[in-house]
PDB file of N, CA and C in Angstrom:
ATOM      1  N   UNK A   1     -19.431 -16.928  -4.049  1.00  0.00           N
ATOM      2  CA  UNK A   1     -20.477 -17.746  -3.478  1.00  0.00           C
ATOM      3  C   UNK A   1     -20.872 -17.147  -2.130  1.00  0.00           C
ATOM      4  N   UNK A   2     -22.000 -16.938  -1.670  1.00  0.00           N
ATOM      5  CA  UNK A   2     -22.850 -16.737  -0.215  1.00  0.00           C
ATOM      6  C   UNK A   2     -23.244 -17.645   0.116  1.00  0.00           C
ATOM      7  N   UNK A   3     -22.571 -17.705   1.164  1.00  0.00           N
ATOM      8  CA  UNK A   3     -22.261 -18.934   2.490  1.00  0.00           C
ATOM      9  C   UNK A   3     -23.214 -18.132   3.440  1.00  0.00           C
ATOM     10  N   UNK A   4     -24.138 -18.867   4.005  1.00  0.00           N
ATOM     11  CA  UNK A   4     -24.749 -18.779   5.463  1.00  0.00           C
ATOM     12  C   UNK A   4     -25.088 -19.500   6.228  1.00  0.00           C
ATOM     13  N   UNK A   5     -24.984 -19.161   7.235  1.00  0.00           N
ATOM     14  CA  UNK A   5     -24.804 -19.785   9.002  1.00  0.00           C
ATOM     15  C   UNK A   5     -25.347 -21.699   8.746  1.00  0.00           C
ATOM     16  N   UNK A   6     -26.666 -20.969   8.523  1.00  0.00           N
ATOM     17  CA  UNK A   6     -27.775 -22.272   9.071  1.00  0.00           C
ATOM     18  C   UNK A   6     -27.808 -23.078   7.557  1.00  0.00           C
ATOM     19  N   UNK A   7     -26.999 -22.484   6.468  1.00  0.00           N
ATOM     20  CA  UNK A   7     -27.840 -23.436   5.332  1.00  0.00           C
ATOM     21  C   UNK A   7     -26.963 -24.498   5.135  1.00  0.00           C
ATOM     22  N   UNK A   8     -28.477 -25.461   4.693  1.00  0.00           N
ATOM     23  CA  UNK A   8     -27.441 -27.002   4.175  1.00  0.00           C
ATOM     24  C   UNK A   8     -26.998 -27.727   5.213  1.00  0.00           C
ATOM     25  N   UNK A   9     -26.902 -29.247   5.154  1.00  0.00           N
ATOM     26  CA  UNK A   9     -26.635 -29.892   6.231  1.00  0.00           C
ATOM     27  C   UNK A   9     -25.745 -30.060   6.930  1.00  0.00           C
ATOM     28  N   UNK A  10     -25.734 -30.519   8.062  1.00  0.00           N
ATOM     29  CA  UNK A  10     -24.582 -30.084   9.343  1.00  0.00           C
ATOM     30  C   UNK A  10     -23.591 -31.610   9.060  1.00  0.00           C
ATOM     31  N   UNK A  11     -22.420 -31.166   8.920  1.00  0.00           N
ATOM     32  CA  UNK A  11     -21.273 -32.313   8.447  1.00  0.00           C
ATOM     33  C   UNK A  11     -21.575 -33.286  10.404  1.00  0.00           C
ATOM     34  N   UNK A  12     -21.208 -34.631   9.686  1.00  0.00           N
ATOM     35  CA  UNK A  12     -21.418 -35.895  10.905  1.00  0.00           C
ATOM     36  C   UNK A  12     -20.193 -35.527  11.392  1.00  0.00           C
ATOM     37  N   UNK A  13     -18.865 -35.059  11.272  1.00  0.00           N
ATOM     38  CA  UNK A  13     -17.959 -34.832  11.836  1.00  0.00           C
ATOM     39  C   UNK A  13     -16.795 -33.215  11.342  1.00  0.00           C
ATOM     40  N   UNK A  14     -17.566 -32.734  12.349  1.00  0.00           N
ATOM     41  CA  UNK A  14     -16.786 -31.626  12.145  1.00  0.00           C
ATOM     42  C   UNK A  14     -15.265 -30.861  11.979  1.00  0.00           C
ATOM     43  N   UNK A  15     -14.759 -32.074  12.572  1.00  0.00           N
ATOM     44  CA  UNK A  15     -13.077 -31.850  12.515  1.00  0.00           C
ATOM     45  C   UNK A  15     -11.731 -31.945  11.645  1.00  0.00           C
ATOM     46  N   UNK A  16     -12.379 -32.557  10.156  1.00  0.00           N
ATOM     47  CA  UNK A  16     -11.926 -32.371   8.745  1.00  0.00           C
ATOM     48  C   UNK A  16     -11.871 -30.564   8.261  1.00  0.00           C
ATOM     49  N   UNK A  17     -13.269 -30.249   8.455  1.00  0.00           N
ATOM     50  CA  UNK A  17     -13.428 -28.962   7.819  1.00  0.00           C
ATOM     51  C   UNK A  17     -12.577 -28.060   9.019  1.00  0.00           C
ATOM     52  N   UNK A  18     -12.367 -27.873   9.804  1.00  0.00           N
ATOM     53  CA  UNK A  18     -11.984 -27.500  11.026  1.00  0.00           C
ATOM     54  C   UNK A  18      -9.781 -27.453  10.758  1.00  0.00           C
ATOM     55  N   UNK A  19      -9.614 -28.325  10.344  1.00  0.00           N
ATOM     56  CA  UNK A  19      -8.361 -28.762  10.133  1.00  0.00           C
ATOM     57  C   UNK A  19      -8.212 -28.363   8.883  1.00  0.00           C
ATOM     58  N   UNK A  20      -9.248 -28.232   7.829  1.00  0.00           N
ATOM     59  CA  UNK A  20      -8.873 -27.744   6.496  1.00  0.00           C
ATOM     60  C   UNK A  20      -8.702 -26.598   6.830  1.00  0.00           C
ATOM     61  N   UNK A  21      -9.605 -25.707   6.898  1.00  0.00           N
ATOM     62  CA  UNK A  21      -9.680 -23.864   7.086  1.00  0.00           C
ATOM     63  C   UNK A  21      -8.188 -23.594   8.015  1.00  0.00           C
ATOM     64  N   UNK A  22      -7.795 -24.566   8.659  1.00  0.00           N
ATOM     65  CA  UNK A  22      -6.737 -24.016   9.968  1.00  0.00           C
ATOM     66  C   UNK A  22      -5.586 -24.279   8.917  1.00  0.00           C
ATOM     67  N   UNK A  23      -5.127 -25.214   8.266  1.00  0.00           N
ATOM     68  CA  UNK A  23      -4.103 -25.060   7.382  1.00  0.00           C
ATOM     69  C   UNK A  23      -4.295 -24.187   5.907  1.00  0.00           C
ATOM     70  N   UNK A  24      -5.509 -23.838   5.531  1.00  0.00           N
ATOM     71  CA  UNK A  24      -5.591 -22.700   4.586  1.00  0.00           C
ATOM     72  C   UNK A  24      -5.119 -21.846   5.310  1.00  0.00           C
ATOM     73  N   UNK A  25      -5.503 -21.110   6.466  1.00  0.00           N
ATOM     74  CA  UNK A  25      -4.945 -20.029   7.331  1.00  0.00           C
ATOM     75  C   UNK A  25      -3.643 -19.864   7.119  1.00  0.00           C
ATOM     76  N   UNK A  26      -3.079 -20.862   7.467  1.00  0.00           N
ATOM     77  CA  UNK A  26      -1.668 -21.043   7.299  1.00  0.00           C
ATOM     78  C   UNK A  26      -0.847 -20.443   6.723  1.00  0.00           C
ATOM     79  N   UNK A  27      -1.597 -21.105   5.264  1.00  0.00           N
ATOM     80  CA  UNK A  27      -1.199 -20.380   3.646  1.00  0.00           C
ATOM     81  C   UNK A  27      -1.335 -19.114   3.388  1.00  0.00           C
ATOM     82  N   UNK A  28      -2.092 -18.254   4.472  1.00  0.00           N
ATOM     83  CA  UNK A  28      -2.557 -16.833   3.494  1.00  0.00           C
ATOM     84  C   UNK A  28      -1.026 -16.119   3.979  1.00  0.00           C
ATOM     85  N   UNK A  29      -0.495 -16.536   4.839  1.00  0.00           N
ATOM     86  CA  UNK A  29       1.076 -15.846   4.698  1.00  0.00           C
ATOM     87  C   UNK A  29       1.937 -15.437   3.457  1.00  0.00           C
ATOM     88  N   UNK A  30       1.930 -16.376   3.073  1.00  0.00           N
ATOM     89  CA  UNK A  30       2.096 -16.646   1.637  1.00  0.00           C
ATOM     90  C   UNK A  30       1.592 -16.381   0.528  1.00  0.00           C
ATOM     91  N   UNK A  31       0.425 -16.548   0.281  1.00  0.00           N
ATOM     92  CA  UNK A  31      -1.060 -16.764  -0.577  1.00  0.00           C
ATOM     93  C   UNK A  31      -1.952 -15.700  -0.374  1.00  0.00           C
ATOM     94  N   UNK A  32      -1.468 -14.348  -0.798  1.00  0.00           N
ATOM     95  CA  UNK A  32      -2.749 -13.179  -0.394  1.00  0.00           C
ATOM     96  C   UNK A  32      -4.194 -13.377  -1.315  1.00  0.00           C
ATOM     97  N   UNK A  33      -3.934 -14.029  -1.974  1.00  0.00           N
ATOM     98  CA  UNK A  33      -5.376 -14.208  -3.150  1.00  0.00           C
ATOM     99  C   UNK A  33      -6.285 -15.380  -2.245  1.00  0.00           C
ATOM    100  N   UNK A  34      -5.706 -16.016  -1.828  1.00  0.00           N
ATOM    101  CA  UNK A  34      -7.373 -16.801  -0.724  1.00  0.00           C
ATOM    102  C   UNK A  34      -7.573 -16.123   0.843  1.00  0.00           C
ATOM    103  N   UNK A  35      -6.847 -14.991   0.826  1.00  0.00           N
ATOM    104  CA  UNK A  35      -6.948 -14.437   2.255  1.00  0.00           C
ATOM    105  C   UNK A  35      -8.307 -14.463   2.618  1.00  0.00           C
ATOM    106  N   UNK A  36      -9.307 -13.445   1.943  1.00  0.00           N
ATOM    107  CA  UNK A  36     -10.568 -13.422   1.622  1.00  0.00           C
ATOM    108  C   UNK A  36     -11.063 -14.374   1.670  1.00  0.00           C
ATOM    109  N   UNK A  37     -11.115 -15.723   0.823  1.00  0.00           N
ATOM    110  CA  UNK A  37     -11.865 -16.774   1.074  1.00  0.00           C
ATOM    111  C   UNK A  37     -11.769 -17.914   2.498  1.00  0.00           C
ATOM    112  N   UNK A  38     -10.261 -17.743   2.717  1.00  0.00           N
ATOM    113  CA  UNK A  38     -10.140 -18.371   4.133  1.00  0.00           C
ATOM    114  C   UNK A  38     -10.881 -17.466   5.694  1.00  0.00           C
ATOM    115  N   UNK A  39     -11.010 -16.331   5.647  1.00  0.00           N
ATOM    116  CA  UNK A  39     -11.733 -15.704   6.444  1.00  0.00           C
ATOM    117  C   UNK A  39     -13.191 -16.077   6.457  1.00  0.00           C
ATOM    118  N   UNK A  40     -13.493 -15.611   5.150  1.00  0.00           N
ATOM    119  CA  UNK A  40     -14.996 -16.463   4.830  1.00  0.00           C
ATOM    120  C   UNK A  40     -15.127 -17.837   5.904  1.00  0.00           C
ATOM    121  N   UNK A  41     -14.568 -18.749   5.392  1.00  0.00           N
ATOM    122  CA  UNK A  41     -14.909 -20.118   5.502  1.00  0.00           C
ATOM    123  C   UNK A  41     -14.663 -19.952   7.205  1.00  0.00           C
ATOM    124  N   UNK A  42     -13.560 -19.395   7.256  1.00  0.00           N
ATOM    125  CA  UNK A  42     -13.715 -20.010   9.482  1.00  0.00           C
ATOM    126  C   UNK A  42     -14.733 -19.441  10.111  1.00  0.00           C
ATOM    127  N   UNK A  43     -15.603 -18.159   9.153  1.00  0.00           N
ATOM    128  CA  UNK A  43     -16.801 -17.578  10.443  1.00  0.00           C
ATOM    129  C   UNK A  43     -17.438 -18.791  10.675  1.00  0.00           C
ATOM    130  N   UNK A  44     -17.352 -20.325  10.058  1.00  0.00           N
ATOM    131  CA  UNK A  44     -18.274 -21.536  10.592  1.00  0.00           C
ATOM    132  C   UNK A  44     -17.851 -22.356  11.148  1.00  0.00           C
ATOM    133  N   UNK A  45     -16.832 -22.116  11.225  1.00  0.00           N
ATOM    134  CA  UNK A  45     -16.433 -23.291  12.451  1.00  0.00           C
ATOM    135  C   UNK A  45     -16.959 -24.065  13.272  1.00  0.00           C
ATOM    136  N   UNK A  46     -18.126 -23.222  13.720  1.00  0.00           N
ATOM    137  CA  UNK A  46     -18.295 -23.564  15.004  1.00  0.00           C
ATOM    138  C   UNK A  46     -19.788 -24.560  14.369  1.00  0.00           C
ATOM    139  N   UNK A  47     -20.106 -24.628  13.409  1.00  0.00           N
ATOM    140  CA  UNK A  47     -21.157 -25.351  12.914  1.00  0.00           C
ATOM    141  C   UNK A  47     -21.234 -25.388  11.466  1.00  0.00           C
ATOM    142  N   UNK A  48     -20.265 -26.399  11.013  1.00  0.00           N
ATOM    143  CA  UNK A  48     -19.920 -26.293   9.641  1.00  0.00           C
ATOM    144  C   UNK A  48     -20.612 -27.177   8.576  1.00  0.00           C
ATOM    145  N   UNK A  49     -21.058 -26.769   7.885  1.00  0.00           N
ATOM    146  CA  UNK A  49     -21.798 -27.616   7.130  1.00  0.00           C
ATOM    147  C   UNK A  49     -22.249 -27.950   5.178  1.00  0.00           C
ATOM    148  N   UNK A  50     -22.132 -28.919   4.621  1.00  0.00           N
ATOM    149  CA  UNK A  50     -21.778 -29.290   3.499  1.00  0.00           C
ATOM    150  C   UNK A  50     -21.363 -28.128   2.055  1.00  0.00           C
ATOM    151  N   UNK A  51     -22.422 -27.373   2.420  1.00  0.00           N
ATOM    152  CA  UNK A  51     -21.792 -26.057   1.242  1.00  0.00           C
ATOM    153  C   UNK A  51     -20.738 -25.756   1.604  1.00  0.00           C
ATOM    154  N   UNK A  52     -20.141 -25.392   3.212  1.00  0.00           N
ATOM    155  CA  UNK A  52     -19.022 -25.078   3.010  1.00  0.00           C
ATOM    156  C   UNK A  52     -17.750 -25.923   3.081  1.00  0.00           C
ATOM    157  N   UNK A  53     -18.045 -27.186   3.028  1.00  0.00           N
ATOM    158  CA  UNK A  53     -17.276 -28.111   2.663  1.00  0.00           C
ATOM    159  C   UNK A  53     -16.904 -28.072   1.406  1.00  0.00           C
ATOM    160  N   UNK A  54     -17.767 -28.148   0.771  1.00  0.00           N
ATOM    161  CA  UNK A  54     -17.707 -27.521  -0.582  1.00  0.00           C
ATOM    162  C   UNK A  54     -17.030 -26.420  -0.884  1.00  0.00           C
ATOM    163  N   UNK A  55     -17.129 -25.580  -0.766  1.00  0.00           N
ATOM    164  CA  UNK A  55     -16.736 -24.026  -0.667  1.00  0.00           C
ATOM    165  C   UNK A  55     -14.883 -23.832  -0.703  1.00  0.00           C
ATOM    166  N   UNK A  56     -14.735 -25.128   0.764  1.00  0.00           N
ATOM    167  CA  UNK A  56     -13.202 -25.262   1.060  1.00  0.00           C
ATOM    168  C   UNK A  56     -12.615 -25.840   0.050  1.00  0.00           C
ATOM    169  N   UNK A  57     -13.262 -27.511  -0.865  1.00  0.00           N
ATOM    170  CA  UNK A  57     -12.769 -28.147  -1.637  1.00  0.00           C
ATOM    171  C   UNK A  57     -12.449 -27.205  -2.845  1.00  0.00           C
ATOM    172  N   UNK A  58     -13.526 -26.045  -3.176  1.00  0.00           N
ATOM    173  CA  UNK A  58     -13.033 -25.365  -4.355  1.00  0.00           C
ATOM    174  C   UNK A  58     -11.619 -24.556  -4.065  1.00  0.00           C
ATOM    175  N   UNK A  59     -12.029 -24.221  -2.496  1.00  0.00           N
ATOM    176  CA  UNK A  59     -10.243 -23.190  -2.879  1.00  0.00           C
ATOM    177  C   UNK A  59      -9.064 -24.411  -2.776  1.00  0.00           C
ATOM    178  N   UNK A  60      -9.517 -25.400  -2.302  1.00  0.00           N
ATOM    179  CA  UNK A  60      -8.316 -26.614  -2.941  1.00  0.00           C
ATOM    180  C   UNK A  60      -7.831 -26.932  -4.378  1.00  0.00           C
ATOM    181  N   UNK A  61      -8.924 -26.788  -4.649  1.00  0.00           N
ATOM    182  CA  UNK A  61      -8.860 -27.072  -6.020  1.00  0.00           C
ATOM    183  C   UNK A  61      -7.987 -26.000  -7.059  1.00  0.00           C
ATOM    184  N   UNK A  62      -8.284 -24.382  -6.404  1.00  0.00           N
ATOM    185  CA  UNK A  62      -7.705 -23.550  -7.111  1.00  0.00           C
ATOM    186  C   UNK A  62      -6.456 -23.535  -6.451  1.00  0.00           C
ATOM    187  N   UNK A  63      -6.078 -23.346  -5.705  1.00  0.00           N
ATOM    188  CA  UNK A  63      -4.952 -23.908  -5.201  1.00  0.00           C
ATOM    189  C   UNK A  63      -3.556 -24.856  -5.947  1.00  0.00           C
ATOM    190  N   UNK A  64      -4.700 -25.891  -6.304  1.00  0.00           N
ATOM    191  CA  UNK A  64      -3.747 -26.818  -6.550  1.00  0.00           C
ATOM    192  C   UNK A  64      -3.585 -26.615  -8.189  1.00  0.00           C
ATOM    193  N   UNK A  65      -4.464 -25.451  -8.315  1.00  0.00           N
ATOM    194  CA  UNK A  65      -4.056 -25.327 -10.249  1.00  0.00           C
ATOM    195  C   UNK A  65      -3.011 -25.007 -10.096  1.00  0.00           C
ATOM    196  N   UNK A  66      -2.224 -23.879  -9.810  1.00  0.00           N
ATOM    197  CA  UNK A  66      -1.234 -23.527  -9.696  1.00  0.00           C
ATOM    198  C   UNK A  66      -0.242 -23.145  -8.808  1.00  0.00           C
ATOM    199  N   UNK A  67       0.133 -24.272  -7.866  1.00  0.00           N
ATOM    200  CA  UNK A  67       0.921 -24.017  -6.385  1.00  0.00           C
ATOM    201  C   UNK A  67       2.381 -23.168  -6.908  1.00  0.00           C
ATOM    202  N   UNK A  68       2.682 -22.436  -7.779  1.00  0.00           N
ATOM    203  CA  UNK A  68       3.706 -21.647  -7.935  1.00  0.00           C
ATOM    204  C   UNK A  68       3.551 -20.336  -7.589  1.00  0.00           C
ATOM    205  N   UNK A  69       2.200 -20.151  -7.590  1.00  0.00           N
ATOM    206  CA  UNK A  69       1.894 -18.566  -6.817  1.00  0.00           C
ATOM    207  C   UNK A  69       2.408 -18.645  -5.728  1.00  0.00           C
ATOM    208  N   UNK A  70       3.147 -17.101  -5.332  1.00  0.00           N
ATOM    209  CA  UNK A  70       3.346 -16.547  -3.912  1.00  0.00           C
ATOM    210  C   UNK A  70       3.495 -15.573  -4.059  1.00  0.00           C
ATOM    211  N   UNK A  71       3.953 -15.244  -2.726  1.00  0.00           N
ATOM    212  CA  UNK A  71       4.880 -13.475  -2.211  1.00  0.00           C
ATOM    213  C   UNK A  71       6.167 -13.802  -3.755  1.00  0.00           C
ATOM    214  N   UNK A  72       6.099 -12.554  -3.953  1.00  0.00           N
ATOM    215  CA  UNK A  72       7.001 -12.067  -4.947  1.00  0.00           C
ATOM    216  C   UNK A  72       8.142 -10.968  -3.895  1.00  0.00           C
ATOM    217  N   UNK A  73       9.122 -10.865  -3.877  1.00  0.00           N
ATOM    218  CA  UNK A  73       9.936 -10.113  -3.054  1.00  0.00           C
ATOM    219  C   UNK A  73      10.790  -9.006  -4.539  1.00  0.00           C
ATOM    220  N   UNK A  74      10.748  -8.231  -4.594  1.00  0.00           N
ATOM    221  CA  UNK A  74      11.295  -7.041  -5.472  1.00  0.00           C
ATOM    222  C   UNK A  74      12.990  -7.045  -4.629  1.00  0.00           C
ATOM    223  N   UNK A  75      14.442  -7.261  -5.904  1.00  0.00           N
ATOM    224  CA  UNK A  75      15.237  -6.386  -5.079  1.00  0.00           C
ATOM    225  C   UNK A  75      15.221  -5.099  -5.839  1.00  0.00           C
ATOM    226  N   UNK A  76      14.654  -4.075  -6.386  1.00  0.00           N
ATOM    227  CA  UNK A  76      14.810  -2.942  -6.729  1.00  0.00           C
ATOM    228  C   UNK A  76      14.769  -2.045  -5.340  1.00  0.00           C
ATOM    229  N   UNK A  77      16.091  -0.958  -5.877  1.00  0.00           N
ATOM    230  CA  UNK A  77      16.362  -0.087  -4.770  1.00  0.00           C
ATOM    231  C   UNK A  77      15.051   1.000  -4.249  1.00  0.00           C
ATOM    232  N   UNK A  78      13.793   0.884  -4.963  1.00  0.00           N
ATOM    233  CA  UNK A  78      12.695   1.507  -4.560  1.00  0.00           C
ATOM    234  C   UNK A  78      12.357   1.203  -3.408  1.00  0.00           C
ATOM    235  N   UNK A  79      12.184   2.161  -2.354  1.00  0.00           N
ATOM    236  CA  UNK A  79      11.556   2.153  -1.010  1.00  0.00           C
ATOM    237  C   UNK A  79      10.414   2.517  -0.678  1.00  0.00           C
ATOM    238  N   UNK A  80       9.920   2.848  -1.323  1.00  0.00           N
ATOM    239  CA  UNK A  80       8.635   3.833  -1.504  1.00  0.00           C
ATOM    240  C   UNK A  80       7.471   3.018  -0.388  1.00  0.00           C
ATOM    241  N   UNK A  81       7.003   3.475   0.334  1.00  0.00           N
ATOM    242  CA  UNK A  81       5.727   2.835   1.022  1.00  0.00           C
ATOM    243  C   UNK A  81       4.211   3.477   0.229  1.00  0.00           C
ATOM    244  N   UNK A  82       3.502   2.089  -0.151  1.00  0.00           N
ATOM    245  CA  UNK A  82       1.954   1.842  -0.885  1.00  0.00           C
ATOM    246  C   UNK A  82       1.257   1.200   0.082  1.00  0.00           C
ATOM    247  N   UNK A  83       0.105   1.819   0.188  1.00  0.00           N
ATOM    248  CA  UNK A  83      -1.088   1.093   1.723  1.00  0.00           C
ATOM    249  C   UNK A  83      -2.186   1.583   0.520  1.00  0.00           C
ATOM    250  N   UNK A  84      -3.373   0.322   0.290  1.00  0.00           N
ATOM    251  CA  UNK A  84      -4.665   0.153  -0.039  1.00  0.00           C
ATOM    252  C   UNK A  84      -5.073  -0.616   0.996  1.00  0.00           C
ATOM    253  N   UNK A  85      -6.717  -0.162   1.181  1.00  0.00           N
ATOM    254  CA  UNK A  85      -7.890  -0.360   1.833  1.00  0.00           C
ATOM    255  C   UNK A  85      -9.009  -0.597   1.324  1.00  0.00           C
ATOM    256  N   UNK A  86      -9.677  -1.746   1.865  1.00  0.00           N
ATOM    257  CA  UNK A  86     -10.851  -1.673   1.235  1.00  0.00           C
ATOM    258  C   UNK A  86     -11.761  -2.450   2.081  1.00  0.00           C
ATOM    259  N   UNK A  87     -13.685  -2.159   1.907  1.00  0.00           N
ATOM    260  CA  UNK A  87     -14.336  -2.662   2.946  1.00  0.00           C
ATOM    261  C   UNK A  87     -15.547  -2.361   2.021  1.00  0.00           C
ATOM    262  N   UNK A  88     -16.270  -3.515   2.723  1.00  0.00           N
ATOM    263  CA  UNK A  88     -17.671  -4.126   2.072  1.00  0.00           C
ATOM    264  C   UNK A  88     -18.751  -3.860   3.421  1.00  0.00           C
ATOM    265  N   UNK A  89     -19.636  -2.966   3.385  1.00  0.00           N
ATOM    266  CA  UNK A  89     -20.584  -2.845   4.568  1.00  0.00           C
ATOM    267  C   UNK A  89     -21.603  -3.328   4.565  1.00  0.00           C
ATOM    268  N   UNK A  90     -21.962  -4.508   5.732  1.00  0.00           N
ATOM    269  CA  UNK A  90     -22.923  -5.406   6.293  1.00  0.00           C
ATOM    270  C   UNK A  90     -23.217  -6.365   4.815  1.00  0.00           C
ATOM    271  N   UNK A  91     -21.909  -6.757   4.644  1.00  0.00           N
ATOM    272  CA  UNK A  91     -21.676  -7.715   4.204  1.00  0.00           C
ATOM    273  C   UNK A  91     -22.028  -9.232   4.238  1.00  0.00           C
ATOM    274  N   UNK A  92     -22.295  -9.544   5.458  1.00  0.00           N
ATOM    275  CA  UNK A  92     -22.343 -10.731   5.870  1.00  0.00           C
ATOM    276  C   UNK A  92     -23.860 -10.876   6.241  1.00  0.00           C
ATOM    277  N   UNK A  93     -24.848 -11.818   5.042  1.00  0.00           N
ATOM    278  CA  UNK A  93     -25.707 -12.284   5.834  1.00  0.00           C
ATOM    279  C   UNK A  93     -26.275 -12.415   6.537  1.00  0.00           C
ATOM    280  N   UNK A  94     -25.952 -12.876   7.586  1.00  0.00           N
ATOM    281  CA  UNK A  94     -26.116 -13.154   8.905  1.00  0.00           C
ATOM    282  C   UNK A  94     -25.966 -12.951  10.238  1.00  0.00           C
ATOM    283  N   UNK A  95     -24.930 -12.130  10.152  1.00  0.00           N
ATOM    284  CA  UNK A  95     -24.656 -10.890  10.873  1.00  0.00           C
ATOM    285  C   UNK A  95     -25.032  -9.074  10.378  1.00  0.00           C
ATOM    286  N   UNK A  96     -25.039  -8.951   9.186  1.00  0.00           N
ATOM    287  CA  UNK A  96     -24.810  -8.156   8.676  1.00  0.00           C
ATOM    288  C   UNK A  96     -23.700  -6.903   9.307  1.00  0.00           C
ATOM    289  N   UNK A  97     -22.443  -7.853   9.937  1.00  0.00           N
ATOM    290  CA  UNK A  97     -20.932  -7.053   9.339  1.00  0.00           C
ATOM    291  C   UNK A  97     -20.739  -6.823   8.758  1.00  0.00           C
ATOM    292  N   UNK A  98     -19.491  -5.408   8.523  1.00  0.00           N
ATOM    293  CA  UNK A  98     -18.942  -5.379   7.617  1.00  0.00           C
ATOM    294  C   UNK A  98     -17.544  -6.148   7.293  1.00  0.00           C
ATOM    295  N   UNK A  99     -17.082  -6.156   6.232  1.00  0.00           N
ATOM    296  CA  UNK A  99     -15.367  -6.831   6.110  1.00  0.00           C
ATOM    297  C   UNK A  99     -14.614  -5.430   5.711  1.00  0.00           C
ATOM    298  N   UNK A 100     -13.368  -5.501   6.193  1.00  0.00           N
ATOM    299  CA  UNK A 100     -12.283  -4.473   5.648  1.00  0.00           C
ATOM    300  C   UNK A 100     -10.808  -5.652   5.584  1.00  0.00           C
ATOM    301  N   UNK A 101     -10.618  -5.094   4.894  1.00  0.00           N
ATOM    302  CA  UNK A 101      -8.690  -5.412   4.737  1.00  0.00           C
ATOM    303  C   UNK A 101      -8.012  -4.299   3.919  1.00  0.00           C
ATOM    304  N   UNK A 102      -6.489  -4.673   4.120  1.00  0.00           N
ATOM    305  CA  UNK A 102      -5.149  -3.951   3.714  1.00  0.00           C
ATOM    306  C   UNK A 102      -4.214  -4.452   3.581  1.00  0.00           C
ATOM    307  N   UNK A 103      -3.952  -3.688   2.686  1.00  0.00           N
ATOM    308  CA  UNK A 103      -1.961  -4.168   2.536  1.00  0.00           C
ATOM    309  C   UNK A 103      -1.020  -3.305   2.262  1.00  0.00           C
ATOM    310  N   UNK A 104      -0.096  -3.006   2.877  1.00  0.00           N
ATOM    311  CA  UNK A 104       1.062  -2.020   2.801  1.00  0.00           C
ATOM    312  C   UNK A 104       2.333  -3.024   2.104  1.00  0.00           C
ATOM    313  N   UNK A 105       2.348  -1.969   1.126  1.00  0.00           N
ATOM    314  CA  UNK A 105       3.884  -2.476  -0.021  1.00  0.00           C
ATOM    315  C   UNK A 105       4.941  -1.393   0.460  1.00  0.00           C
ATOM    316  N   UNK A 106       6.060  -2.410   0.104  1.00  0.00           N
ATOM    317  CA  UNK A 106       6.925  -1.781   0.779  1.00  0.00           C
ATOM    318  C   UNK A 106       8.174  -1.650  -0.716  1.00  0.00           C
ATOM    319  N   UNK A 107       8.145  -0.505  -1.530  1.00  0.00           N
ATOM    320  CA  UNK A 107       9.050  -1.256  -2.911  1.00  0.00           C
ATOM    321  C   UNK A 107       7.638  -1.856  -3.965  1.00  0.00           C
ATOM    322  N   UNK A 108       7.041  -2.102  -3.583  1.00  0.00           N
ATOM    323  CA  UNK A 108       6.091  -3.202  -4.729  1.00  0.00           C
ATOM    324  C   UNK A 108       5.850  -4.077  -4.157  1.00  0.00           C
ATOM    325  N   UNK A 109       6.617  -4.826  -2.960  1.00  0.00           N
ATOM    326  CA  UNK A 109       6.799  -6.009  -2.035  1.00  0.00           C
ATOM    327  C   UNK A 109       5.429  -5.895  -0.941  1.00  0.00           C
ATOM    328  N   UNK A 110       4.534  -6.816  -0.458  1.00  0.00           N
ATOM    329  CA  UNK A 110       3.554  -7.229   0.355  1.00  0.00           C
ATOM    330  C   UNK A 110       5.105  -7.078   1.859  1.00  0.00           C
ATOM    331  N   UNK A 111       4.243  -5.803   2.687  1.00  0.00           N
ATOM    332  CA  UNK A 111       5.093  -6.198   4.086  1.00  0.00           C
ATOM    333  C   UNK A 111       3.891  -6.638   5.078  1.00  0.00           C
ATOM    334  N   UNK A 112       2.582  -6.187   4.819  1.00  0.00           N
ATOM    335  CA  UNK A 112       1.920  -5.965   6.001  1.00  0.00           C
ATOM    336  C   UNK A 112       0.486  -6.462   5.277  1.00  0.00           C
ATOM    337  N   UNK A 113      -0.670  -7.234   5.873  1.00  0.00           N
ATOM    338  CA  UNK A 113      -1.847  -7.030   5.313  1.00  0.00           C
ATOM    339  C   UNK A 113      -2.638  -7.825   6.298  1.00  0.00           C
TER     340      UNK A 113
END
């Protein structure tokens, strides 16, 4: 979904959506599959409004299909260090930024991202 700045109406109280995105944050410790979407959602913070209220309720929703996802920890004696990268240029709407992220495996194991 494309989320931008100004569209759709401005929530009467901003401090639900504000408190949602801050405890998704939370989760991406854990949860590398909404990393991406929780980044998304806080560029609005600062003027948040019903699509992306919306937007948040869906990654609740996926979320709550299956709260058994996480970090997987490998004990295999493999040490091996794996780093992928990846980036989307002027990506964003409204800024037209780009996004990048990474993650370094450590074994198969998420150490870094």
């Amino acid at each position: 979904m494309k989320l931008k700045a100004k569209e759709g109406t401005p929530l009467s109280d901003p401090t639900f959506y504000r408190r949602l995105v801050g405890k998704s944050n939370f989760l991406t410790n854990t949860r590398l599959d909404i990393d991406y979407g929780v980044q998304h959602l806080s560029q609005f913070m600062q003027d948040p409004r019903k699509p992306h209220l919306h937007a948040a309720y869906h990654m609740l929703r996926y979320l709550k299909k299956d709260p058994t996802l996480g970090l997987y920890f490998s004990n295999a004696s493999d040490l091996s260090i794996t780093a992928y990268c990846d980036s989307d240029w002027a990506v964003c709407p409204d800024s037209r930024r780009s996004v990048s992220s990474y993650i370094i495996l450590l074994g198969g194991s998420p150490v870094s991202w």
